[in-house]
Protein backbone atom coordinates (compact mmCIF):
# COMPACT_ATOMS: atom_id res chain seq x y z
CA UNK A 1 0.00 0.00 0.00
CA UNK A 2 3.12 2.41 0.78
CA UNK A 3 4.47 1.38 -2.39
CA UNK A 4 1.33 2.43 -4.81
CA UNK A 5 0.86 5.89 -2.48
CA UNK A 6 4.44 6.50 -3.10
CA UNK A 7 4.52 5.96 -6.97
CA UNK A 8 1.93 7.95 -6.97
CA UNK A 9 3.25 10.76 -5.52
CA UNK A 10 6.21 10.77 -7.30
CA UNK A 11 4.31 10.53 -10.91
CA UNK A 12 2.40 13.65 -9.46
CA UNK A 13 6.13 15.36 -8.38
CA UNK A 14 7.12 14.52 -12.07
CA UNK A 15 4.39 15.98 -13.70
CA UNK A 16 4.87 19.23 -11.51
CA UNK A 17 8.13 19.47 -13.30
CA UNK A 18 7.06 18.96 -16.31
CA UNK A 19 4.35 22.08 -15.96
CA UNK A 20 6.68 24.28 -14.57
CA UNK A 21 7.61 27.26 -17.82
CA UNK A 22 11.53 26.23 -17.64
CA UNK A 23 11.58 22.69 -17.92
CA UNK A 24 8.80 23.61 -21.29
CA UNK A 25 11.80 25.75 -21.96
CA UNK A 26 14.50 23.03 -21.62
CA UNK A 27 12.33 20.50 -23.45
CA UNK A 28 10.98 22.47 -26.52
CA UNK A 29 15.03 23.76 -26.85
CA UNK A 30 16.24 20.05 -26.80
CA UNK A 31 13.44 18.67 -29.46
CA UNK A 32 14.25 22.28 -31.76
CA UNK A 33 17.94 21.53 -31.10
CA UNK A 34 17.63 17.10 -32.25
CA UNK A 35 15.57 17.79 -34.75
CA UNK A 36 18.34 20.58 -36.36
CA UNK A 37 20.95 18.24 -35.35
CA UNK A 38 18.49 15.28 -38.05
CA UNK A 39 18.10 17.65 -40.83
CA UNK A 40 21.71 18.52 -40.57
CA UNK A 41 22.27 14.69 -40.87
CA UNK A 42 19.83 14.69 -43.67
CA UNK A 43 21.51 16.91 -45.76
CA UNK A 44 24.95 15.48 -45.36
CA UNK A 45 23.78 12.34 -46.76
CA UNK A 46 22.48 13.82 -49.34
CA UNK A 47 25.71 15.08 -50.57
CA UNK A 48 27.37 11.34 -49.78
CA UNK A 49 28.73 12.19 -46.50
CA UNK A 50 27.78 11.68 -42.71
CA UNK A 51 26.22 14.04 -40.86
CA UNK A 52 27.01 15.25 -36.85
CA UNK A 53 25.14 13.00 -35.26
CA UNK A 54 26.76 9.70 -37.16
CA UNK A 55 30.30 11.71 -36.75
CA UNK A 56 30.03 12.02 -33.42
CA UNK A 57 28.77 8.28 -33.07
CA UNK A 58 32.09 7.18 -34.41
CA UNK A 59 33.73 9.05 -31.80
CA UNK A 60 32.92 6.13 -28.97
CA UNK A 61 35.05 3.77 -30.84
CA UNK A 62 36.82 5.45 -33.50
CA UNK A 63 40.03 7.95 -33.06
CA UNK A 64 38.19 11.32 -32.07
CA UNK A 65 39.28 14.34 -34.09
CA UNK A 66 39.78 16.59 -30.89
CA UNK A 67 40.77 14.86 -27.45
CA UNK A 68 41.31 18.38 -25.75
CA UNK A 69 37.30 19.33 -26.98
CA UNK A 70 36.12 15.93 -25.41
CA UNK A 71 37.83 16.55 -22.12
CA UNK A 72 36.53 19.66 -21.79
CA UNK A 73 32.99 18.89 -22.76
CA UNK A 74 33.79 16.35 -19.50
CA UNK A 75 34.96 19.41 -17.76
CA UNK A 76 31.79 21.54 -18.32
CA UNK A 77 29.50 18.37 -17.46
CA UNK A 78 32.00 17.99 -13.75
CA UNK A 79 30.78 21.21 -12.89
CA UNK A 80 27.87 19.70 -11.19
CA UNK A 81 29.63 16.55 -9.77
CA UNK A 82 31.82 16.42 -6.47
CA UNK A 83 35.76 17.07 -5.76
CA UNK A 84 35.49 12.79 -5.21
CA UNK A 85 33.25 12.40 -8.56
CA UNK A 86 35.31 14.23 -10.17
CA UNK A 87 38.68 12.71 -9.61
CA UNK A 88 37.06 9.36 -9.76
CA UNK A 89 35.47 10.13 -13.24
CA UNK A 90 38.70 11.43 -14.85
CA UNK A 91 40.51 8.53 -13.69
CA UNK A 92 37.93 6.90 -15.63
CA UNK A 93 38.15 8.92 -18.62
CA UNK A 94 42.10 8.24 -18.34
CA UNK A 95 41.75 4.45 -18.01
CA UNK A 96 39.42 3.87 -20.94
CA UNK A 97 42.13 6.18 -23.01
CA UNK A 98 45.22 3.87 -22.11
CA UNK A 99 43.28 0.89 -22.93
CA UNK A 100 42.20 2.42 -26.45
CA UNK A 101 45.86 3.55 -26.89
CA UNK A 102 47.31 0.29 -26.55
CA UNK A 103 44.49 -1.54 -28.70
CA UNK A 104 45.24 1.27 -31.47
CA UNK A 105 49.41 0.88 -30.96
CA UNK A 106 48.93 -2.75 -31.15
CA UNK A 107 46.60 -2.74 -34.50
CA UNK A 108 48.47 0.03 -35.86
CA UNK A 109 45.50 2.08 -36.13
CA UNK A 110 45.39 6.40 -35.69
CA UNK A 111 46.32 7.08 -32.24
CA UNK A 112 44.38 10.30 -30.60
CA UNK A 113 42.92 10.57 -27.19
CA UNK A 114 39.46 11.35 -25.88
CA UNK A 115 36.95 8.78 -25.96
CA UNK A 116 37.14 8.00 -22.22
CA UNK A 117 36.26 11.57 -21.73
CA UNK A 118 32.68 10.98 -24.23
CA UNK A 119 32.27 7.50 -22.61
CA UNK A 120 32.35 8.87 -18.78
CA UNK A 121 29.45 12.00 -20.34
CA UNK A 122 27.33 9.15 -21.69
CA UNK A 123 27.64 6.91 -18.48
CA UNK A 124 26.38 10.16 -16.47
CA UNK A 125 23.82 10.45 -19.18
CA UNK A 126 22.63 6.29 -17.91
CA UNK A 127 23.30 7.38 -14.07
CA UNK A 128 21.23 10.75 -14.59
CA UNK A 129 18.20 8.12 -15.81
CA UNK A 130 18.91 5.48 -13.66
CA UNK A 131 20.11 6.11 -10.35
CA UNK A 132 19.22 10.38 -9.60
CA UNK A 133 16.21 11.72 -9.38
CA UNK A 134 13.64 15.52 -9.17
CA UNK A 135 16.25 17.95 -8.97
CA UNK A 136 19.56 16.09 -9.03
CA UNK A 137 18.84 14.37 -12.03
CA UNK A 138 17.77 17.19 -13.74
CA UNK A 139 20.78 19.23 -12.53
CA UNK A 140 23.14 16.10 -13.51
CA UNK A 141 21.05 15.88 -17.29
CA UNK A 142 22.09 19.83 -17.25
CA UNK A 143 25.57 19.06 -16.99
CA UNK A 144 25.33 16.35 -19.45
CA UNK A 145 23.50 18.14 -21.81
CA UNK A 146 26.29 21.15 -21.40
CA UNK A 147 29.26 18.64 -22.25
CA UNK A 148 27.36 17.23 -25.26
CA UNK A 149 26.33 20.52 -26.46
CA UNK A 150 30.00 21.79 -27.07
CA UNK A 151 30.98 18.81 -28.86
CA UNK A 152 27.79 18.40 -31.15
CA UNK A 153 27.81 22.16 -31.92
CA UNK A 154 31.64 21.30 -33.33
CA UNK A 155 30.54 18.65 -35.70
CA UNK A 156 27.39 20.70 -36.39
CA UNK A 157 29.73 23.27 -37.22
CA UNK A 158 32.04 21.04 -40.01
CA UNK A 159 28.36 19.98 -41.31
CA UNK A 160 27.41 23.32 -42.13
CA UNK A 161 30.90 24.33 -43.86
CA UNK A 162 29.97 21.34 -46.13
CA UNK A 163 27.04 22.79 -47.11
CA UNK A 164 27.73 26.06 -47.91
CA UNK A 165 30.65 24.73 -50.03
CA UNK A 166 28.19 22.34 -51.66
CA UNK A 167 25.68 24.78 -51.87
CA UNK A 168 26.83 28.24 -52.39
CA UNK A 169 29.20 28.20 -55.98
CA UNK A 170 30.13 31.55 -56.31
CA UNK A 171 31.70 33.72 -53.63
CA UNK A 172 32.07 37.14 -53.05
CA UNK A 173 35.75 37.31 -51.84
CA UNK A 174 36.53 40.53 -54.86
CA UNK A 175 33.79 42.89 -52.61
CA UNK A 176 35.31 42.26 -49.46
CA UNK A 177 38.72 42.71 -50.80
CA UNK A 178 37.92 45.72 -52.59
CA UNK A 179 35.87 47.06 -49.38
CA UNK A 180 39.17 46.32 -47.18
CA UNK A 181 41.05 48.84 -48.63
CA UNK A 182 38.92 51.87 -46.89
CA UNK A 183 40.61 49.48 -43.64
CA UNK A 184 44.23 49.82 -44.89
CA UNK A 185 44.48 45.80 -46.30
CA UNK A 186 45.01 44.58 -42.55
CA UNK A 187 44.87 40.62 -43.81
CA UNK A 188 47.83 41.88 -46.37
CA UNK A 189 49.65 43.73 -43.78
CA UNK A 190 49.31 41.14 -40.54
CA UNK A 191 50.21 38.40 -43.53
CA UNK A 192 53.42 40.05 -43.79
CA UNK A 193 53.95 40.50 -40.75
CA UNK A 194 53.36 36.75 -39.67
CA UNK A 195 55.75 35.70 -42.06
CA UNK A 196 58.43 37.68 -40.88
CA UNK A 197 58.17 36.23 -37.33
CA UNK A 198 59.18 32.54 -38.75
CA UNK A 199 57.86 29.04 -37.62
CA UNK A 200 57.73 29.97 -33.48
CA UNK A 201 55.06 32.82 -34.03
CA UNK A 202 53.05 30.83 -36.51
CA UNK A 203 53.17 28.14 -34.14
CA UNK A 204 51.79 30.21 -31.01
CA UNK A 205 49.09 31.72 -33.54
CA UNK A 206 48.16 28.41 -34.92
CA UNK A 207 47.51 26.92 -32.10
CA UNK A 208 45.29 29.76 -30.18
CA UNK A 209 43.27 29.26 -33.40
CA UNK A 210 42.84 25.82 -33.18
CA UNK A 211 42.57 25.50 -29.79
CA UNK A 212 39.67 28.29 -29.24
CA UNK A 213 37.12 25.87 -28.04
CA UNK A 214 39.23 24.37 -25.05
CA UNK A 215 40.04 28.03 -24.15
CA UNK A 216 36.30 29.13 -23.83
CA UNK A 217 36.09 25.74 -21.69
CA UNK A 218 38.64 27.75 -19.17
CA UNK A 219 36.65 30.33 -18.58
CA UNK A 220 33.38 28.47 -18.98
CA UNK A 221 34.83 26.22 -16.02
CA UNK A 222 36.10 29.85 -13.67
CA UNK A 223 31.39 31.01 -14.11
CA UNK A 224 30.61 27.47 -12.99
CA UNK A 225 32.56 26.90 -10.46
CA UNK A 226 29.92 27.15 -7.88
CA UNK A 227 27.44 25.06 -9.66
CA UNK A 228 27.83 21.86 -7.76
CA UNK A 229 27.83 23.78 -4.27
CA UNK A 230 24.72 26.05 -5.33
CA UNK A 231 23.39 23.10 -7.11
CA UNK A 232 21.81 25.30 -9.91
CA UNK A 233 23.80 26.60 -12.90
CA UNK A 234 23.62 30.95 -13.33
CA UNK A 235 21.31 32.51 -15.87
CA UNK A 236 24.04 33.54 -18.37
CA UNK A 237 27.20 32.19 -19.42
CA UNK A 238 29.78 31.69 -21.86
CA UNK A 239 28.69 28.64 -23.45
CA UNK A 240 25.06 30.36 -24.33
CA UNK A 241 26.92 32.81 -26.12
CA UNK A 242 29.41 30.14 -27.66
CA UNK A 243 26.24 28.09 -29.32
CA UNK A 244 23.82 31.09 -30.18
CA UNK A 245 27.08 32.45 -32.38
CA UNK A 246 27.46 29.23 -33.63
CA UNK A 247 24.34 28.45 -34.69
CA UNK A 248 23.12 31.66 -35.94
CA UNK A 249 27.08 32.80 -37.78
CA UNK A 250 26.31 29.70 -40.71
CA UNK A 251 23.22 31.54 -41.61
CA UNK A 252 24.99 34.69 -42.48
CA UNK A 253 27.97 32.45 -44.39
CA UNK A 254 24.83 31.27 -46.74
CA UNK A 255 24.10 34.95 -47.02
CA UNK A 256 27.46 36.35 -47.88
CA UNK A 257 29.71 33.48 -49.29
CA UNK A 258 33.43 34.18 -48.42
CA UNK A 259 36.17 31.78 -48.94
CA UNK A 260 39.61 34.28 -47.20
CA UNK A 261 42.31 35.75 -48.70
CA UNK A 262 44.59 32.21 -48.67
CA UNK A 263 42.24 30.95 -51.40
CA UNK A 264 40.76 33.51 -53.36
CA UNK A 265 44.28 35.27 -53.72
CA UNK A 266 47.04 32.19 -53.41
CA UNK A 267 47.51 29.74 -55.98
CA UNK A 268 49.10 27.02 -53.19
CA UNK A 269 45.46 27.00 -51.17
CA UNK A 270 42.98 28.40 -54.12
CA UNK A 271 44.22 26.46 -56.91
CA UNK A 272 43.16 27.68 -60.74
CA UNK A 273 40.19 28.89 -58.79
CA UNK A 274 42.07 31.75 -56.83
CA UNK A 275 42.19 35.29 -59.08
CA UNK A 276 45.99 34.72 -58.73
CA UNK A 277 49.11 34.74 -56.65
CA UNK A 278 48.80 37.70 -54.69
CA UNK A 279 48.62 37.27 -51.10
CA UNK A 280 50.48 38.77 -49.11
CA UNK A 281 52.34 40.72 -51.36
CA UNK A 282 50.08 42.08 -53.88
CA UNK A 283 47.04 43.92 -53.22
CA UNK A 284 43.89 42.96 -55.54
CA UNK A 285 42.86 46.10 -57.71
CA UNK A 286 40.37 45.14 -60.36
CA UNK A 287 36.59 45.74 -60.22
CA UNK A 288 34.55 43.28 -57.83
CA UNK A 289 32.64 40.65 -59.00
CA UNK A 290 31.42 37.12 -58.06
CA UNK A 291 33.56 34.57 -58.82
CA UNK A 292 33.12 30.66 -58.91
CA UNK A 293 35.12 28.56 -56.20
CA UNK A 294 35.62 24.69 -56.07
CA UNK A 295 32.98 22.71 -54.12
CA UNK A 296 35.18 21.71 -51.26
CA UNK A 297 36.20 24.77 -49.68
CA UNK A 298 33.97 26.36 -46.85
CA UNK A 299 32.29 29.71 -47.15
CA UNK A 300 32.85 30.16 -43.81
CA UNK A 301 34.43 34.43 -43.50
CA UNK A 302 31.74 36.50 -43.29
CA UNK A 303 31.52 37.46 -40.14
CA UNK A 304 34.37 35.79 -39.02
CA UNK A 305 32.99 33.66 -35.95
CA UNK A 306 36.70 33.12 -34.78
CA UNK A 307 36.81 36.81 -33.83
CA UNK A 308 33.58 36.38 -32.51
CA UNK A 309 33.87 33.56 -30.17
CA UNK A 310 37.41 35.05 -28.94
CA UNK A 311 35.18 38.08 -28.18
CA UNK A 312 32.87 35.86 -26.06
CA UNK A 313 36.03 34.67 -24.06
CA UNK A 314 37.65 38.67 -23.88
CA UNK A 315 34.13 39.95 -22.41
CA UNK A 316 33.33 36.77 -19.84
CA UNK A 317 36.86 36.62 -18.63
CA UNK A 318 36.45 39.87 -17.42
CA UNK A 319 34.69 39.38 -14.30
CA UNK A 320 37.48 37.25 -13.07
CA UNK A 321 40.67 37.24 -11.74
CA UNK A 322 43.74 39.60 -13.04
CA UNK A 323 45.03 35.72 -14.59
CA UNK A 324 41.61 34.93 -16.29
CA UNK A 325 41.15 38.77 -17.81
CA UNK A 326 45.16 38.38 -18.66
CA UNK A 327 43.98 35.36 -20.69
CA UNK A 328 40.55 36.55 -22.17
CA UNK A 329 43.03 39.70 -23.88
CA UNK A 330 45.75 37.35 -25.24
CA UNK A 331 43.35 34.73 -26.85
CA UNK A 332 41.57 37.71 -28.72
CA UNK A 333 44.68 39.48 -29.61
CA UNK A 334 46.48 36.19 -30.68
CA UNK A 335 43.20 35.25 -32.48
CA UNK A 336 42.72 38.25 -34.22
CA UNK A 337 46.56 38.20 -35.47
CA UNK A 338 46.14 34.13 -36.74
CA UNK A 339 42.76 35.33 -38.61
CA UNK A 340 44.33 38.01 -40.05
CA UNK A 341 47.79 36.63 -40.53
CA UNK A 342 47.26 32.96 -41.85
CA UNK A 343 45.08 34.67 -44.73
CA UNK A 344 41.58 33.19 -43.35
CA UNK A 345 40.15 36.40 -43.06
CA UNK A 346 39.64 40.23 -44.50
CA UNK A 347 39.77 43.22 -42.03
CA UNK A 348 35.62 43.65 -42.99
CA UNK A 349 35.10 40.38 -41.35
CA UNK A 350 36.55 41.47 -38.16
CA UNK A 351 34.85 44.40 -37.61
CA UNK A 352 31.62 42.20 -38.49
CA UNK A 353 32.64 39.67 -35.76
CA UNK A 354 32.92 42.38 -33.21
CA UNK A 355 29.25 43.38 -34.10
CA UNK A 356 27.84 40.40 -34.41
CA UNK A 357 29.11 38.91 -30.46
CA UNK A 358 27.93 42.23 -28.88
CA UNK A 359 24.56 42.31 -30.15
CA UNK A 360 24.29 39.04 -29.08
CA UNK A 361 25.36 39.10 -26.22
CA UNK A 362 22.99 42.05 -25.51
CA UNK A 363 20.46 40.25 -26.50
CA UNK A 364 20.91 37.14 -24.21
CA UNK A 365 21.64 39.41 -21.11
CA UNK A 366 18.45 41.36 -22.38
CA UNK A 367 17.05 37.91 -21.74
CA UNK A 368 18.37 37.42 -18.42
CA UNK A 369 16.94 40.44 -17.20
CA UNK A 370 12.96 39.81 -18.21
CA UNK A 371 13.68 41.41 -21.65
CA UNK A 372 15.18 44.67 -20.58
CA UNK A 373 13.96 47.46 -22.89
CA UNK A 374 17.25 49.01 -22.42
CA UNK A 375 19.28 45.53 -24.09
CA UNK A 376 16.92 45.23 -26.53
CA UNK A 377 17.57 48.73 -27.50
CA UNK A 378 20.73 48.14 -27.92
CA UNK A 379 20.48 44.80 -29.28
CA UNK A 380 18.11 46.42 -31.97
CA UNK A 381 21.50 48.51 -33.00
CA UNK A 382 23.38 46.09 -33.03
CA UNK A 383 21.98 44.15 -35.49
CA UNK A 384 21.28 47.21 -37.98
CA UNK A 385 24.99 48.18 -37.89
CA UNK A 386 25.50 44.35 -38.67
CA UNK A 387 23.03 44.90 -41.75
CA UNK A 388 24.52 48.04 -42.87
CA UNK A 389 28.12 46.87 -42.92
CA UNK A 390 26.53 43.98 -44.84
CA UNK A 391 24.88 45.87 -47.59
CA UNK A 392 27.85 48.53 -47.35
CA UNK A 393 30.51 45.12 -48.03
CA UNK A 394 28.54 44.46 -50.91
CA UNK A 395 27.06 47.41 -52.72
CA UNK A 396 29.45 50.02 -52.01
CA UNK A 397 32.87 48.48 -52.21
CA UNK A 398 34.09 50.99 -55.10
CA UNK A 399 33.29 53.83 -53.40
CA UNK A 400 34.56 52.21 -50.01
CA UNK A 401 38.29 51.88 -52.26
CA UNK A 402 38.33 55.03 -53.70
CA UNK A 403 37.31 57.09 -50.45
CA UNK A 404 39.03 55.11 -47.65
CA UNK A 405 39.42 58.40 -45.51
CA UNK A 406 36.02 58.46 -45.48
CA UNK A 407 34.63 54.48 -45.22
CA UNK A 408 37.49 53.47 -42.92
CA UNK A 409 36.39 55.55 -40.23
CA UNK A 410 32.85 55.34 -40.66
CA UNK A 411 33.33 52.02 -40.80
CA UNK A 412 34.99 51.77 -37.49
CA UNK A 413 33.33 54.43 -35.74
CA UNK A 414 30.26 52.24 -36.11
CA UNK A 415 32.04 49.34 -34.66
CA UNK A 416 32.95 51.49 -32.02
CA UNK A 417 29.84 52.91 -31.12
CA UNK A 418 28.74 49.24 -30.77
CA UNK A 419 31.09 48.62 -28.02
CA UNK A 420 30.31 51.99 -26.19
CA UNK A 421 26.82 50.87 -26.03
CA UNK A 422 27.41 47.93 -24.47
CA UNK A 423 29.67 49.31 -22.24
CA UNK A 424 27.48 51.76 -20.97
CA UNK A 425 24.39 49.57 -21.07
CA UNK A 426 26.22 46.78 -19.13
CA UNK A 427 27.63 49.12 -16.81
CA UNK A 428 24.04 50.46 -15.78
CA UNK A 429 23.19 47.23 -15.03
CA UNK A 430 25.67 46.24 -12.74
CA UNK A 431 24.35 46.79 -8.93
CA UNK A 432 25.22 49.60 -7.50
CA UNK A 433 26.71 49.38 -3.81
CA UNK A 434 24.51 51.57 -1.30
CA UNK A 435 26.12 54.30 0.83
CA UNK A 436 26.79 53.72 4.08
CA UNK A 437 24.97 55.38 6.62
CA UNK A 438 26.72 57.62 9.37
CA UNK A 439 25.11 56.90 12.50
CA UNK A 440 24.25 60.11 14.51
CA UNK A 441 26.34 60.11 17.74
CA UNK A 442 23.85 59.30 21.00
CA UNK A 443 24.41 61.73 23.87
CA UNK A 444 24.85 60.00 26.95
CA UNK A 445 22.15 59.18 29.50
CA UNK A 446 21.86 61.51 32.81
């Protein structure tokens, strides 16, 4: 009889949850967010290759493509374990990677690292189910769902570069290159630059750009730290910012096709495709005009989402410590010379990046705050500088070259006055410490 009254109460307990607006929330973002992940698949097969989801299926067995990503997916999805979890579920991760390392050494297979780190998310995926339950399974599923989201949005990402190489032939590389003139040719200039600084400075620069990912983990790991003691994660993070710019930045490549500099103006990288050998040395000076590109390379410049996610990382890190901020400015500086330098990017994409991450991230904090006419204000800026530098790219590129006095200031005052919006905006948000009160001195009693 104790049994029956207790199942029911906890079927009423789980119903409850389900009615309450945030767990709708949670569940209609997970069903939008599978069913993206299917059609993604969809279309991948369509063009003979497998999508995310079968990608990252491989990854259980198979040699991962990124160890460092996978262990610090596990790192965002510890947040909400214990100190003894923790150490007990890396030495798990660990384990299960010296056992596939000596399989692979012994078969003579590809040796990489990582897939103890997945298999340790997915067992806390089965535990979260199967052994936790009201609010520390759903706090556990959080932490789950955090880890899986970093890796899927990765292999969401190289899905989407597909298609826009599959899907978009012609680029528009000549109006950006034209329009970067009115910016002084910084891809040409840092390009130079880069070279002259030999193998160690490519080195550091390559691998801040490949490595952006496990850096937003660092600072994603410094705003959770106090999940598992408050046992609820905060309202806004880095990793919301991380997978709205990833998931709305493809949209705009389908929009405005861009291959970089390396491959429109190299022969090595571009092929009989490129419009010749001219990068870094050579600036492009004929009239813009599309121009067809193979079907392999990824339209993937405009706005540069590199520059954007290192801006995520600059403006999170700088609520912490003098270390963390110290970090957030070197992995945007560093990432904004590799961009720039390796030839992946124009000077116009920048600035776009730098729009783009701001009026997001007003937008989520607008969000936060119940929809804060003030963010959405700005917000609402944001996104019609973001236009106009769009339509200015591509209709006005001439004029942009022949005036660059003019453009290149415009261009970057509105960037600017982007940032000092959000500054300010931000700023009035922050709480404001109340004045202390002087008490009155008491005369003494007769």
């Amino acid at each position: 009889m104790s049994s029956r009254i207790s199942s029911r109460i906890n079927s009423r307990n789980a119903f409850a949850v389900l009615r309450r607006p945030r767990t709708i929330l949670w569940a209609a973002a997970g069903a939008i967010t599978l069913g993206f992940l299917i059609a993604l698949e969809i279309a991948a097969r369509h063009y003979g290759l497998p999508g995310p989801m079968t990608n990252q299926a491989k990854e259980v067995i198979l040699a991962p493509k990124s160890g460092p990503l996978l262990y610090g997916s596990m790192g965002l999805m510890m947040v909400v374990l214990t100190w003894r979890e923790r150490f007990i579920a890396f030495g798990i991760a660990v384990g299960i990677d010296i056992a596939f390392f000596l399989v692979r050494w012994a078969v003579g297979a590809k040796m990489m690292f990582g897939n103890g780190a997945l298999w340790v998310v997915l067992g806390y995926a089965v535990i979260a189910v199967t052994r936790r339950t009201g609010r520390e399974r759903i706090l556990l599923l959080k932490g789950v769902a955090l880890g899986l989201l970093l890796v899927a949005g990765r292999k969401t990402g190289d899905t989407w570069l597909l298609i826009t190489s599959k899907t978009r032939p012609m680029v528009l590389d000549q109006y950006l290159a034209t329009a970067d003139h009115a910016l002084g040719n910084p891809s040409w200039v840092v390009g130079r630059l880069v070279r002259a600084s030999g193998p160690i400075g490519s080195h550091i620069l390559d691998y801040v750009y490949i490595q952006l990912a496990v850096a937003a983990v660092v600072v994603a790991l410094y705003q959770l730290r106090n999940v598992a003691a408050e046992r609820r994660f905060p309202r806004h993070h880095l990793v919301r910012t991380f997978l709205v710019i990833g998931l709305l930045g493809p949209a705009i490549y389908m929009i405005f096709p861009v291959v970089g500099p390396t491959f429109a103006y190299t022969v090595g990288d571009g092929g009989h495709w490129a419009v010749g050998d001219m990068w870094p040395d050579t600036l492009p000076a004929n009239l813009p005009h599309h121009m067809p590109f193979d079907e392999i390379t990824p339209r993937n410049c405009m706005p540069s989402l590199h520059t954007a996610w290192a801006t995520a990382i600059f403006i999170h890190s700088r609520k912490g410590p003098r270390l963390l901020r110290f970090f957030g400015a070197f992995w945007l500086i560093a990432t904004l010379g590799a961009t720039l330098g390796f030839g992946y990017h124009y000077g116009t994409d920048i600035v776009a990046g730098v729009v783009f991450t701001l009026t997001i991230e007003a937008a989520l904090r607008a969000e936060e705050r119940g929809w804060d006419r003030s963010g959405l204000r700005l917000a609402a800026y944001g996104a019609t500088v973001f236009a106009a530098l769009l339509v200015a790219y591509r209709y006005l590129p001439v004029q942009m070259a022949a005036h660059p006095w003019v453009f290149g200031p415009l261009v970057l005052l509105a960037m600017v006055s982007v940032i000092y919006g959000y500054i300010r905006t931000t700023n009035q948000w922050e709480p404001k410490a109340a004045p202390v009160r002087k008490l009155e001195p008491q005369p003494e009693p007769v």
